[in-house]
Protein backbone atom coordinates (compact mmCIF):
# COMPACT_ATOMS: atom_id res chain seq x y z
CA UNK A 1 0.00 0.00 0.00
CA UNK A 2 2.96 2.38 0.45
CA UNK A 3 3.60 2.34 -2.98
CA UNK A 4 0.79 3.01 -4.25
CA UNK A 5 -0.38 6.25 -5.91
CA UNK A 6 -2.82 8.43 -4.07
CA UNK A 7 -5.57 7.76 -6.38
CA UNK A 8 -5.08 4.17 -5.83
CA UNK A 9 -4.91 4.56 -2.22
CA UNK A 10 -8.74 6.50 -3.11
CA UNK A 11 -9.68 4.13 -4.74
CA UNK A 12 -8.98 1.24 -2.20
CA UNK A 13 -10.36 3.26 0.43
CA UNK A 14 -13.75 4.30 -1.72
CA UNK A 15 -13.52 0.32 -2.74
CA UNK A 16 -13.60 -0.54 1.35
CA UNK A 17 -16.20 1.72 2.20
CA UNK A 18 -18.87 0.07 -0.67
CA UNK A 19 -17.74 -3.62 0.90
CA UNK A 20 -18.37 -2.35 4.45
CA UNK A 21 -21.62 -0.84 3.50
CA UNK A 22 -23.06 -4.26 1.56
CA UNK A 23 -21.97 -6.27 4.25
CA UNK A 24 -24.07 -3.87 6.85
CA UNK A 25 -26.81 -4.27 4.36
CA UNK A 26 -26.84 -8.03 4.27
CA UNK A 27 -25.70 -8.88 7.58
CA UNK A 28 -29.16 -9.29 9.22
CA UNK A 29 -32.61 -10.47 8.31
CA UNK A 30 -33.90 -7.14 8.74
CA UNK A 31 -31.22 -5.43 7.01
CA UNK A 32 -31.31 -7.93 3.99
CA UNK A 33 -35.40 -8.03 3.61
CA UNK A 34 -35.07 -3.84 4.24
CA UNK A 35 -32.51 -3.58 1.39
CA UNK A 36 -34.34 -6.10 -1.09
CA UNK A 37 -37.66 -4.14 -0.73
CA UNK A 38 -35.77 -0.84 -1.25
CA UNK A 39 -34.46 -2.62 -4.48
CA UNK A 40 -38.06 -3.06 -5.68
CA UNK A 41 -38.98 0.81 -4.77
CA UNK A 42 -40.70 0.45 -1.45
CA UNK A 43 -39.47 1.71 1.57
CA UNK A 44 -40.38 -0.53 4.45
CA UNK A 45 -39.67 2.39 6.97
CA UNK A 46 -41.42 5.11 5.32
CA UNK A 47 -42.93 7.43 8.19
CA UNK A 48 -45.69 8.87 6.35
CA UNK A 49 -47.09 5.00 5.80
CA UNK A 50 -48.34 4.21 9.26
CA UNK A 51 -50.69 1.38 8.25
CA UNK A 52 -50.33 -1.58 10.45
CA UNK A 53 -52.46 -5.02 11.56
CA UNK A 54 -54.70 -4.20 14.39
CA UNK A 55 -53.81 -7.96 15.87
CA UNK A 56 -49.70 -6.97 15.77
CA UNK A 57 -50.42 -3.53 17.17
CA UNK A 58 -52.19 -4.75 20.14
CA UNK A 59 -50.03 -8.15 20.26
CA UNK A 60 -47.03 -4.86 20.49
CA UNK A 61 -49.02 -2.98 23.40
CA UNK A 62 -49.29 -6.46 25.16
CA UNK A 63 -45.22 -7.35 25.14
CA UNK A 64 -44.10 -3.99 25.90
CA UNK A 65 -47.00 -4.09 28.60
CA UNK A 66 -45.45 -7.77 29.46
CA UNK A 67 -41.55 -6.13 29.61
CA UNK A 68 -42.60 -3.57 31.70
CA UNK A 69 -43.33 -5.21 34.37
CA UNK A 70 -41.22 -7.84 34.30
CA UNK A 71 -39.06 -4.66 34.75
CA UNK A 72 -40.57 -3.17 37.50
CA UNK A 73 -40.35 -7.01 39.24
CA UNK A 74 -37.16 -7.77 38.63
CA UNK A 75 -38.06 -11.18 37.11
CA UNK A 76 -34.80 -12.50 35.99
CA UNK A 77 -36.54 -15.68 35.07
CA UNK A 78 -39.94 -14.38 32.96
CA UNK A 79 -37.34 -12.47 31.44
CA UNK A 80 -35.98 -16.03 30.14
CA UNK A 81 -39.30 -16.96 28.92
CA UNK A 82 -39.79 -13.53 27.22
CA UNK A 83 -36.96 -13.50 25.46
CA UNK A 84 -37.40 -17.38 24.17
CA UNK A 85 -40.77 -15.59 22.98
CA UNK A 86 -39.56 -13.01 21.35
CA UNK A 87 -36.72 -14.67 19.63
CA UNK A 88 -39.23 -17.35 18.06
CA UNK A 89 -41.27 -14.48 16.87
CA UNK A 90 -38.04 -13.24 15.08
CA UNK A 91 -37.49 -16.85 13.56
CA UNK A 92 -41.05 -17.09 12.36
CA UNK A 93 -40.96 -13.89 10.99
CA UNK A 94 -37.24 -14.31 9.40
CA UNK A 95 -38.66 -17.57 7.45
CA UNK A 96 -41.90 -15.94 6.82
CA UNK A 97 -40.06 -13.10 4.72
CA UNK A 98 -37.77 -15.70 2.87
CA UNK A 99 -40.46 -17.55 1.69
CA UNK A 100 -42.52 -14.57 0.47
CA UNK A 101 -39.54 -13.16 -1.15
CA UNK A 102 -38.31 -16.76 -2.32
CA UNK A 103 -42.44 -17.33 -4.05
CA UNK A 104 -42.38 -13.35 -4.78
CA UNK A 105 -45.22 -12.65 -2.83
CA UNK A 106 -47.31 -9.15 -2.77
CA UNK A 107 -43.97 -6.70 -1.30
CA UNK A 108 -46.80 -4.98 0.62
CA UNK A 109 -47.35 -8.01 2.98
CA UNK A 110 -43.75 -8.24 2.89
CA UNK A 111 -43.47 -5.04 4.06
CA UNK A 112 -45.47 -5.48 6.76
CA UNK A 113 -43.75 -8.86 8.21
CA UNK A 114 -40.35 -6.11 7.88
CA UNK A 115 -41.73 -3.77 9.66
CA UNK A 116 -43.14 -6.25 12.66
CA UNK A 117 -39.24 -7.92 12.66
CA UNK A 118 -38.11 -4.13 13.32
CA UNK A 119 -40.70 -4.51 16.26
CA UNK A 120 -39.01 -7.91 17.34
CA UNK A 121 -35.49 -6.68 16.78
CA UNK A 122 -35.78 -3.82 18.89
CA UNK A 123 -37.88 -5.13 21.64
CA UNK A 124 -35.41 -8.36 21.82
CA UNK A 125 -32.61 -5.64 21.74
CA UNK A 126 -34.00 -3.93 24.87
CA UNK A 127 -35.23 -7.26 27.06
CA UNK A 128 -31.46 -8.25 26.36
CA UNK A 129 -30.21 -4.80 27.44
CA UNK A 130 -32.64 -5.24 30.86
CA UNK A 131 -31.41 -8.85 31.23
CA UNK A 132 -27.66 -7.66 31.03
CA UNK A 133 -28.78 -4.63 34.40
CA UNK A 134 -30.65 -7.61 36.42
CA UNK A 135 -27.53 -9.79 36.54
């Protein structure tokens, strides 16, 4: 690398940079599934589109209801069993989107099983965070 030109050494860097930034984009389920759909023109994320399944937005209210007070109780051990929960909901929703993508499947109801693993990833992300404070 020393002996390279500058515009090499650009180029290498610029070169790094794109790898780094696929990788990111293909590293998870949720990045993956977020990139494909933004591929096809459809932004899973888009905040003006706020239309979600009444059944998932109450099944949300109820876990974060759920985490709460398993929270407030200091329940090292329904934190277990929440997070075993949780995690299978990730799975389920992780094959779900292959196989939609896989039998090319409307992208809307993709969409809408990306945007509920967002709501898995994150609330797995915090019961993880509270399990790493109670121990």
């Amino acid at each position: 690398m020393l002996t390279k030109s500058e515009s090499e050494k650009l180029q290498a860097l610029q070169n790094t940079s794109l790898l780094n930034t696929a990788f990111t984009s293909l590293k998870t389920p949720l990045n993956r599934a977020s990139y494909l759909l933004k591929m096809q023109g459809l932004d899973p994320f888009d905040e003006r589109d706020t239309v979600m399944n009444h059944d998932f937005l109450i099944s949300q209210i109820d876990l974060r209801e759920e985490l709460e007070v398993i929270e407030e109780d200091r329940d090292s051990l329904g934190l277990e069993g929440f997070l075993e929960r949780v995690d299978l909901h990730i799975e389920e929703n992780t094959e779900s989107i292959y196989k939609a993508f896989e039998l090319k499947s409307d992208l809307m109801d993709i969409k809408m099983n990306v945007r509920e693993l967002k709501f898995y990833d994150q609330l797995y992300k915090e019961a993880n965070k509270l399990m790493d404070e109670l121990l």
